[in-house]
PDB file of N, CA and C in Angstrom:
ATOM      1  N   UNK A   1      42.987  71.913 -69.293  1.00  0.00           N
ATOM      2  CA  UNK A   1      42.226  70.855 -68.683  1.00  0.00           C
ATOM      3  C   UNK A   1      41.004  70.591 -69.546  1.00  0.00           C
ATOM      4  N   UNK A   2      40.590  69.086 -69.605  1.00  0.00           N
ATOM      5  CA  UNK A   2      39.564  69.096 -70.498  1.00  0.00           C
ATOM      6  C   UNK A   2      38.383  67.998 -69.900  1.00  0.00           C
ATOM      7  N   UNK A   3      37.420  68.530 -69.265  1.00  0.00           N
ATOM      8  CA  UNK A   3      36.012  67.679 -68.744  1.00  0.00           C
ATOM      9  C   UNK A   3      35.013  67.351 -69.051  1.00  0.00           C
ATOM     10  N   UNK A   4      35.034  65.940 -69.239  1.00  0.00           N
ATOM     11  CA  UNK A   4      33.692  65.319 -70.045  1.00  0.00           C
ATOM     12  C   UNK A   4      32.554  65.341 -69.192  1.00  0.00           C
ATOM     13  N   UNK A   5      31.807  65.767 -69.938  1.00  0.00           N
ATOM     14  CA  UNK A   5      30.034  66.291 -69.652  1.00  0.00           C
ATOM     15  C   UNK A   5      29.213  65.281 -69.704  1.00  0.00           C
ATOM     16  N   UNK A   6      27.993  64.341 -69.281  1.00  0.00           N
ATOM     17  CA  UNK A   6      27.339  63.789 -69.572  1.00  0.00           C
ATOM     18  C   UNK A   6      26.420  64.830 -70.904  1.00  0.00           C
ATOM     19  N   UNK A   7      25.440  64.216 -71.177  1.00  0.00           N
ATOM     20  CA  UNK A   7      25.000  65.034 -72.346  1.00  0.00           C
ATOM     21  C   UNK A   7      23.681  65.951 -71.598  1.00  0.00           C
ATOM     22  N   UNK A   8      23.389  65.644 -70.404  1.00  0.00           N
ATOM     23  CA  UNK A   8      22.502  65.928 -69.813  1.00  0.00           C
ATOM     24  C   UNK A   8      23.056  67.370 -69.024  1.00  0.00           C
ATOM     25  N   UNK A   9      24.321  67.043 -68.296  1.00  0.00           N
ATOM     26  CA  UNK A   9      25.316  68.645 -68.188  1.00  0.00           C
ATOM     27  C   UNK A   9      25.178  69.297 -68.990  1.00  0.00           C
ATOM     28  N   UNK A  10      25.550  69.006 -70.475  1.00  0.00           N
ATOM     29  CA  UNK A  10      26.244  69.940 -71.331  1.00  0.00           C
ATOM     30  C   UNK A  10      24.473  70.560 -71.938  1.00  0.00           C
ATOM     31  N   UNK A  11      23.467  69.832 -71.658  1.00  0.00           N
ATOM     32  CA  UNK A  11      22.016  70.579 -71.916  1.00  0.00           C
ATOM     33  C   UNK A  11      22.002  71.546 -71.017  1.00  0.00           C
ATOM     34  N   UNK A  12      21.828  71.281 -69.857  1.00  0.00           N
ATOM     35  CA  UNK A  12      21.927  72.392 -68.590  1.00  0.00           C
ATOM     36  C   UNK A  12      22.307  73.360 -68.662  1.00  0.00           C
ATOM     37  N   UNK A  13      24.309  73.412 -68.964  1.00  0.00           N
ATOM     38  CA  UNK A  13      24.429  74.436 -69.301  1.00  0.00           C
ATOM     39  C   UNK A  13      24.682  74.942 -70.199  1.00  0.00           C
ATOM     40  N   UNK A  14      24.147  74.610 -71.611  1.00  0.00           N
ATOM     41  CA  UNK A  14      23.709  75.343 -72.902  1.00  0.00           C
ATOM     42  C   UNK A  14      22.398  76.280 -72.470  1.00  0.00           C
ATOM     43  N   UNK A  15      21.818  75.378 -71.824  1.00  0.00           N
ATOM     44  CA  UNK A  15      20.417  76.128 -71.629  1.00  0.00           C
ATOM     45  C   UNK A  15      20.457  77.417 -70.408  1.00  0.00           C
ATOM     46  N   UNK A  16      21.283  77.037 -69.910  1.00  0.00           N
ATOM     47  CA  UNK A  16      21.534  78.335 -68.970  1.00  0.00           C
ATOM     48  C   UNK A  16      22.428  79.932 -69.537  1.00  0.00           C
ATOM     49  N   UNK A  17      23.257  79.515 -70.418  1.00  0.00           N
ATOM     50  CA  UNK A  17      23.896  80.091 -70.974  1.00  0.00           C
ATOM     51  C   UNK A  17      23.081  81.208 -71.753  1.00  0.00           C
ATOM     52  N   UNK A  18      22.293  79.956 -72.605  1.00  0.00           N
ATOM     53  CA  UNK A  18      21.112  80.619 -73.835  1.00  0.00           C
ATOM     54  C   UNK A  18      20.247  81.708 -73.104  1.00  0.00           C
ATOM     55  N   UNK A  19      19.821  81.082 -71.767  1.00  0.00           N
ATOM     56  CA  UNK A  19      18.760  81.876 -70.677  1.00  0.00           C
ATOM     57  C   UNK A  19      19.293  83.292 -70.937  1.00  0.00           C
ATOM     58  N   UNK A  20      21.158  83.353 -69.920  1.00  0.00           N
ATOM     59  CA  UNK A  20      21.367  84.134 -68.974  1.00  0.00           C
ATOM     60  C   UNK A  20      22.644  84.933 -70.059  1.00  0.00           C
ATOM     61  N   UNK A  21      22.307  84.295 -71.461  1.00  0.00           N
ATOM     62  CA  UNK A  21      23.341  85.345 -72.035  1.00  0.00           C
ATOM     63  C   UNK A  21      25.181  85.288 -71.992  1.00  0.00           C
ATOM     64  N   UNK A  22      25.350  84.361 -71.400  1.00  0.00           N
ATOM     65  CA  UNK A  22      26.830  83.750 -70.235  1.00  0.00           C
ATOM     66  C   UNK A  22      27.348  83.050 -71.499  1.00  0.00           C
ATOM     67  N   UNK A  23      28.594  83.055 -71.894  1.00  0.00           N
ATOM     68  CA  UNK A  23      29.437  81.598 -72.002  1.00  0.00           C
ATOM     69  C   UNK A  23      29.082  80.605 -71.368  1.00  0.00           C
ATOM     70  N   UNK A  24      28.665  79.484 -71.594  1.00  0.00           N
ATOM     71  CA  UNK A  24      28.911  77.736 -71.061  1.00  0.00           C
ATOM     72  C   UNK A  24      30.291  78.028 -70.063  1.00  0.00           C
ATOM     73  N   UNK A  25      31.125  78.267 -70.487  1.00  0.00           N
ATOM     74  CA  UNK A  25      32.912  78.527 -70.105  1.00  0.00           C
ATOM     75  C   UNK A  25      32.667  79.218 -68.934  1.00  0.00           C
ATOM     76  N   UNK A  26      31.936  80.637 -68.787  1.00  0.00           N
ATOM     77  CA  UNK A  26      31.853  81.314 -67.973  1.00  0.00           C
ATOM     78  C   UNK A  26      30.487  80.246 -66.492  1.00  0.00           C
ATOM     79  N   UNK A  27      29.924  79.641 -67.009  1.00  0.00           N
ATOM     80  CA  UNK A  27      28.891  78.990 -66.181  1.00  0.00           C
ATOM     81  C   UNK A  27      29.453  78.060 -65.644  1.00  0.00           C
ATOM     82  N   UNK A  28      30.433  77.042 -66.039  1.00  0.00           N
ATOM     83  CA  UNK A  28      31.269  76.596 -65.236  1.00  0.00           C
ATOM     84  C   UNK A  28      32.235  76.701 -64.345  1.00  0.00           C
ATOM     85  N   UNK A  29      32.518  77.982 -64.752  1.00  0.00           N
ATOM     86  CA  UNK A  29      33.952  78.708 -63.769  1.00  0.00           C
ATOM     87  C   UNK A  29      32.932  79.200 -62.420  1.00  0.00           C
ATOM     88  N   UNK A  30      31.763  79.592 -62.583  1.00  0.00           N
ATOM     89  CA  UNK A  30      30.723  80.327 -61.757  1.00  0.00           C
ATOM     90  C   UNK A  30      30.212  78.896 -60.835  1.00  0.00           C
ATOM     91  N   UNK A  31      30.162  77.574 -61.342  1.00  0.00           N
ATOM     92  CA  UNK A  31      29.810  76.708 -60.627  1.00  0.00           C
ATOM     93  C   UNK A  31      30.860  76.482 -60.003  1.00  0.00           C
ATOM     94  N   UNK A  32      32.171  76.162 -60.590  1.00  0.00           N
ATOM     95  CA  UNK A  32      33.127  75.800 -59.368  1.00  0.00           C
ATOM     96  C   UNK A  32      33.515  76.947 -58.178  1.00  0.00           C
ATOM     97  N   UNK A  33      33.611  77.826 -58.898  1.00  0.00           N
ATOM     98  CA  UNK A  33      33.506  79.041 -57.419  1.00  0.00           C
ATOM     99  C   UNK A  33      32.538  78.645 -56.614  1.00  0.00           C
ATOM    100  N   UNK A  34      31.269  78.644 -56.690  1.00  0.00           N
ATOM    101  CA  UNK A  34      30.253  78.358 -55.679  1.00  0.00           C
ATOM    102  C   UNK A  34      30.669  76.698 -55.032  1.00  0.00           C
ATOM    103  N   UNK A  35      31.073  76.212 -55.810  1.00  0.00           N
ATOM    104  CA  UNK A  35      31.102  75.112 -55.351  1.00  0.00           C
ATOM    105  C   UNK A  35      32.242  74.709 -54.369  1.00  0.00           C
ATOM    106  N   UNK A  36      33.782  75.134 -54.851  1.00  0.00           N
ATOM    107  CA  UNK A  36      34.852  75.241 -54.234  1.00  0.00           C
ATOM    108  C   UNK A  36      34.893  76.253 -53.807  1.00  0.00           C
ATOM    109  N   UNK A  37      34.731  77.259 -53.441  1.00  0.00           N
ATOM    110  CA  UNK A  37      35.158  78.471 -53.143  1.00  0.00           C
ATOM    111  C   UNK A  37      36.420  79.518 -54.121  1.00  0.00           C
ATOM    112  N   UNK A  38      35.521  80.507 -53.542  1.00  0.00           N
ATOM    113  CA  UNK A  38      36.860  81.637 -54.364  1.00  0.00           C
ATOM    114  C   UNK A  38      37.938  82.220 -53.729  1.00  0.00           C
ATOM    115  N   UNK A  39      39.341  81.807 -54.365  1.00  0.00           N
ATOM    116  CA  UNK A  39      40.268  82.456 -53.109  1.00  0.00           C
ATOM    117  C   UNK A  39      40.787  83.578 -53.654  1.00  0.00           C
ATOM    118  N   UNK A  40      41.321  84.489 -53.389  1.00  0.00           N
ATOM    119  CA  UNK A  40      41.740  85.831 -53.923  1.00  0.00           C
ATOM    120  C   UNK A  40      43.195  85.196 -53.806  1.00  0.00           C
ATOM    121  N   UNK A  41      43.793  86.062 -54.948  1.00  0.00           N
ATOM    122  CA  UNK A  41      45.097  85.205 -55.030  1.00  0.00           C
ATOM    123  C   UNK A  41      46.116  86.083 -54.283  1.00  0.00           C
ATOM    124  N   UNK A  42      46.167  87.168 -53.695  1.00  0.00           N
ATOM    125  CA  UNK A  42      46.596  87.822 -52.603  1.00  0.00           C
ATOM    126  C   UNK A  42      46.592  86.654 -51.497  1.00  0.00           C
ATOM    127  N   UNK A  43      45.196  86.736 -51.059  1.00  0.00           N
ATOM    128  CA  UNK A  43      44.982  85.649 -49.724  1.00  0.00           C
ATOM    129  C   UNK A  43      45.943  84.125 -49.833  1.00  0.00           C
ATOM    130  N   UNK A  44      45.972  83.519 -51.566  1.00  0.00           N
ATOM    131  CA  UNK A  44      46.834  82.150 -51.272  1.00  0.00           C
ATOM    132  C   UNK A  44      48.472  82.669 -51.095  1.00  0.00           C
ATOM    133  N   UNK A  45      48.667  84.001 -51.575  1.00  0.00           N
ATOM    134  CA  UNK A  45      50.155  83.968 -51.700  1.00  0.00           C
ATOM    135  C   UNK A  45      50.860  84.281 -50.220  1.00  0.00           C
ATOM    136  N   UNK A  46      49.907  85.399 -49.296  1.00  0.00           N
ATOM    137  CA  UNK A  46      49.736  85.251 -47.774  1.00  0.00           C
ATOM    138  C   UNK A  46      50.197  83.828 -47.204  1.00  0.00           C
ATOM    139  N   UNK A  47      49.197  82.877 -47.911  1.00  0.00           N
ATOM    140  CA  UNK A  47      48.874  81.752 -46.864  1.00  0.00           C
ATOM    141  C   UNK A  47      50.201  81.115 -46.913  1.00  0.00           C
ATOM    142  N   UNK A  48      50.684  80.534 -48.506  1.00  0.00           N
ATOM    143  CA  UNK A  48      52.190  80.672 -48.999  1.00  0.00           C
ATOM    144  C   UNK A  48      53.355  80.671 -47.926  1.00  0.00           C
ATOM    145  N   UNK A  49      53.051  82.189 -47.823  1.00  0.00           N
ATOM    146  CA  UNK A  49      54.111  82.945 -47.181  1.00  0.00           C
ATOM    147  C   UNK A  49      54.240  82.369 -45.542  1.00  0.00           C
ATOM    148  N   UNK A  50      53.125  82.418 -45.067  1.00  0.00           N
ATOM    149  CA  UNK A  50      53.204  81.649 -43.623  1.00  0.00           C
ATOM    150  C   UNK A  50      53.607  80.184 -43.521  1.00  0.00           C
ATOM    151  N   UNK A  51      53.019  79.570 -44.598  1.00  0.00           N
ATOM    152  CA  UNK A  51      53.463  78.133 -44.626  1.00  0.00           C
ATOM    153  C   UNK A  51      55.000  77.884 -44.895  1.00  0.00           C
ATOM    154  N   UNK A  52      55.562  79.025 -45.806  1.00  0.00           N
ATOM    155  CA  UNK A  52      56.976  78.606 -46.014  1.00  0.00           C
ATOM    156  C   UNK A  52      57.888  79.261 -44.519  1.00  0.00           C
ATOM    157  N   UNK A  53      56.813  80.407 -44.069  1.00  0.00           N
ATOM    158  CA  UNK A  53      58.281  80.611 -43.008  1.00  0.00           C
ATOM    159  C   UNK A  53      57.779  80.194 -41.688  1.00  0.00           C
ATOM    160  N   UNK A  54      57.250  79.024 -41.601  1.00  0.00           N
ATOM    161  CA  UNK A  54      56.999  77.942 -40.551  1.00  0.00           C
ATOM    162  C   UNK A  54      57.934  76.868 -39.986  1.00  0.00           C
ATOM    163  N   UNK A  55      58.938  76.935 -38.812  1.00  0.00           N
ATOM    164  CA  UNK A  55      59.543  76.047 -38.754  1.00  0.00           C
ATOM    165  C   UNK A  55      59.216  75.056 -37.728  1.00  0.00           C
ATOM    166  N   UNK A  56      59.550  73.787 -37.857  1.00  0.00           N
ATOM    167  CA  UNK A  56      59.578  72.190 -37.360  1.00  0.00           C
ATOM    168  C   UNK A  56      60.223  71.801 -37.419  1.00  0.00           C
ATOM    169  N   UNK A  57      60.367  71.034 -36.003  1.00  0.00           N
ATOM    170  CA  UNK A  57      61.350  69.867 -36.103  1.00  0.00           C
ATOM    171  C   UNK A  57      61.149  68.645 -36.545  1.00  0.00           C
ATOM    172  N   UNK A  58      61.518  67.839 -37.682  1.00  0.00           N
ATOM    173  CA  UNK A  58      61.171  67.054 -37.996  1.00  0.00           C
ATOM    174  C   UNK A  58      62.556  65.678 -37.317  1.00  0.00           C
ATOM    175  N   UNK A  59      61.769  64.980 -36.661  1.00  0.00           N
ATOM    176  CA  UNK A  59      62.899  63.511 -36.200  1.00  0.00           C
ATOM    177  C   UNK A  59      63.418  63.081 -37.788  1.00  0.00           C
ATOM    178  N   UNK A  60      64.709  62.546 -37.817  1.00  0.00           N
ATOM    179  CA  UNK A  60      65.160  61.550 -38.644  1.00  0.00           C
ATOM    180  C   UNK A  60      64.683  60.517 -38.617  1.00  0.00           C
ATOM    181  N   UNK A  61      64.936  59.734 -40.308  1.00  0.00           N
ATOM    182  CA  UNK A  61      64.679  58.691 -40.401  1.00  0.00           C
ATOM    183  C   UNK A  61      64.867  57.241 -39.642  1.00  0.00           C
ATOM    184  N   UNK A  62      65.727  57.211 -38.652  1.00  0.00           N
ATOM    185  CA  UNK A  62      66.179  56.415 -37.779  1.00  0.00           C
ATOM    186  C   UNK A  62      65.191  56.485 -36.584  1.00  0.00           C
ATOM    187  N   UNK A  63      64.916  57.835 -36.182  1.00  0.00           N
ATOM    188  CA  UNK A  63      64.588  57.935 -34.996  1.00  0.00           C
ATOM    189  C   UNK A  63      62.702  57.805 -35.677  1.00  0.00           C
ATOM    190  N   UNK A  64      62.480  58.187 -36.638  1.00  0.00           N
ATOM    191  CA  UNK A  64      60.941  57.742 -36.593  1.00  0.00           C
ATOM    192  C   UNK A  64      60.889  56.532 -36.895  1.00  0.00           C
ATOM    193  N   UNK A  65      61.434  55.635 -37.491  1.00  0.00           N
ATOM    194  CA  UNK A  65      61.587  54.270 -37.305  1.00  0.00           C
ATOM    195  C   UNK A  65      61.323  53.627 -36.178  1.00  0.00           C
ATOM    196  N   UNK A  66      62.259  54.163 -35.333  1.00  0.00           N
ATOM    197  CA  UNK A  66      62.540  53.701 -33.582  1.00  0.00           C
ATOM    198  C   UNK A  66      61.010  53.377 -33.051  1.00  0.00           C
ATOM    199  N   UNK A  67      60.262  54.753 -33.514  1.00  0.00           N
ATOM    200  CA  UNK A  67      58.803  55.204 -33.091  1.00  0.00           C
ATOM    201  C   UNK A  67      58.030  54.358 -33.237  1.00  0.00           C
ATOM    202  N   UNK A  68      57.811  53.597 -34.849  1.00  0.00           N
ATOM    203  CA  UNK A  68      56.984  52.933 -35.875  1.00  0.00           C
ATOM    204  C   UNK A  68      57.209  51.860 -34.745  1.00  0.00           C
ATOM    205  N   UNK A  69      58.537  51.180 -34.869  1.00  0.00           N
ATOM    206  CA  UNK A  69      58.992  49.881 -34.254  1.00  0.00           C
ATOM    207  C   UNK A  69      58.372  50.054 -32.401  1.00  0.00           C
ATOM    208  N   UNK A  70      58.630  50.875 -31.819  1.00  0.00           N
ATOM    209  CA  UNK A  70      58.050  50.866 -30.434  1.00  0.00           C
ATOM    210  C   UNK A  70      56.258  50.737 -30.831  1.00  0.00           C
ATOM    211  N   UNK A  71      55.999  50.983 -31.174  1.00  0.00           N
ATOM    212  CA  UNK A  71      54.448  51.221 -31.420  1.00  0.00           C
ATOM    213  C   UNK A  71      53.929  50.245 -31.535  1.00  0.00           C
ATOM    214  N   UNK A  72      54.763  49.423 -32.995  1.00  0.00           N
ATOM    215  CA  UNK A  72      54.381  47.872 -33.192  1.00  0.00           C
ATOM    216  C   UNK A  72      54.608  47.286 -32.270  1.00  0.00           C
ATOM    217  N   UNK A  73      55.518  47.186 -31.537  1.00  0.00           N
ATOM    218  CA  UNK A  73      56.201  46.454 -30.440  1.00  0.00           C
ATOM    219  C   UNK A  73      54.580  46.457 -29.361  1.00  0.00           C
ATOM    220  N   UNK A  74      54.577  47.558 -28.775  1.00  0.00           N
ATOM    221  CA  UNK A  74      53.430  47.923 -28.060  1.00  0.00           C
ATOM    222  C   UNK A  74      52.159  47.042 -28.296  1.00  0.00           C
ATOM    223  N   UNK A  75      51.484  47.692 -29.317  1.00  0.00           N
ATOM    224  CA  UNK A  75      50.459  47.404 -30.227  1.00  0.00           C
ATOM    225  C   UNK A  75      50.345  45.339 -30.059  1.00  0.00           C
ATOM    226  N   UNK A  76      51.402  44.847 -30.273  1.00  0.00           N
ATOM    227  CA  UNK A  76      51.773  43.503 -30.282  1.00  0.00           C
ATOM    228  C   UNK A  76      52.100  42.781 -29.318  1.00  0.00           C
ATOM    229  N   UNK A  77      52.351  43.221 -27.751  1.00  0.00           N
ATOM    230  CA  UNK A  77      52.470  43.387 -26.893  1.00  0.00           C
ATOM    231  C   UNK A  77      53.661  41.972 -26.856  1.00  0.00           C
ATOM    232  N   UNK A  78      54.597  42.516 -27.572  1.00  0.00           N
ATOM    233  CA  UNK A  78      56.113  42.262 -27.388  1.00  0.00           C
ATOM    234  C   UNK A  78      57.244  43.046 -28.273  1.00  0.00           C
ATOM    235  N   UNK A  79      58.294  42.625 -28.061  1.00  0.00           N
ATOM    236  CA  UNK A  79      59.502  43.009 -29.460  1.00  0.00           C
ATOM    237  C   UNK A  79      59.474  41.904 -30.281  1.00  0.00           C
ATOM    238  N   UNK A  80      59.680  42.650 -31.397  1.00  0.00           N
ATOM    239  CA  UNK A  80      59.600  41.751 -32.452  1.00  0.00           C
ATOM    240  C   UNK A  80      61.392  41.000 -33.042  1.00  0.00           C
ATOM    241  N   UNK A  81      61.412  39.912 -33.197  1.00  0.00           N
ATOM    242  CA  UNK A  81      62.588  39.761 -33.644  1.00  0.00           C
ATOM    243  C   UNK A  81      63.377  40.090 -34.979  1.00  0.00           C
ATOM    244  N   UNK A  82      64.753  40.322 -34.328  1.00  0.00           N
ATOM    245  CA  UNK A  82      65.544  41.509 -35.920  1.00  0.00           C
ATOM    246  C   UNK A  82      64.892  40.398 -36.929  1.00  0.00           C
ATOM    247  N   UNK A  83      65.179  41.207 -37.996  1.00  0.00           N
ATOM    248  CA  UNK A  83      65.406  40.422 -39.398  1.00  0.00           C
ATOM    249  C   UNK A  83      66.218  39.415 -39.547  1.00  0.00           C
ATOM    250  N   UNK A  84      66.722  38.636 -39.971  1.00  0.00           N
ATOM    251  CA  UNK A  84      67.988  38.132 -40.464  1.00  0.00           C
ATOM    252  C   UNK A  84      68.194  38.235 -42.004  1.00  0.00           C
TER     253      UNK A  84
END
C-alpha cells in the first residue's frame, strides 16, 4: 500500500521520529492503531469463526421481490401495473 502525505504530515512525522528515535514506518503503524484500533489476530480469527458458523434463513429471490413489490405497492398506496 502506498499513502501520499501532504508535506506538512511527512514534517510531523520526520520530526517525531527524529524526537522519539522511531521509524516514520513505525509512527504510522502507531497512529493507525490508536486511531483504528488494535485487534489481536486470535480475537479476528474467533470472530471469523462465529460469523462462519452462523446460520440464516435467507428468502429467495422471488420471494424478496414479492417483499420489495408489496412495499412499493404500500408505500404508493396501490398495485402497480405488470410490465408489458
Amino acid at each position: 500500500m502506498q499513502i501520499l502525505l501532504s508535506s506538512d504530515q511527512r514534517r510531523r512525522i520526520d520530526d517525531e521520529a527524529a524526537r522519539t528515535g522511531v521509524s516514520a514506518a513505525a509512527i504510522v503503524r502507531a497512529a493507525l492503531d490508536a486511531r483504528l484500533g488494535r485487534v489481536d489476530p486470535g480475537q479476528r480469527g474467533r470472530a471469523l469463526d462465529e460469523l462462519c458458523a452462523m446460520r440464516s434463513e435467507v428468502a429467495g429471490a422471488a420471494e424478496l421481490q414479492e417483499l420489495i413489490d408489496g412495499r412499493f405497492d404500500h408505500a404508493v398506496g396501490g398495485a402497480r401495473s405488470a410490465p408489458s
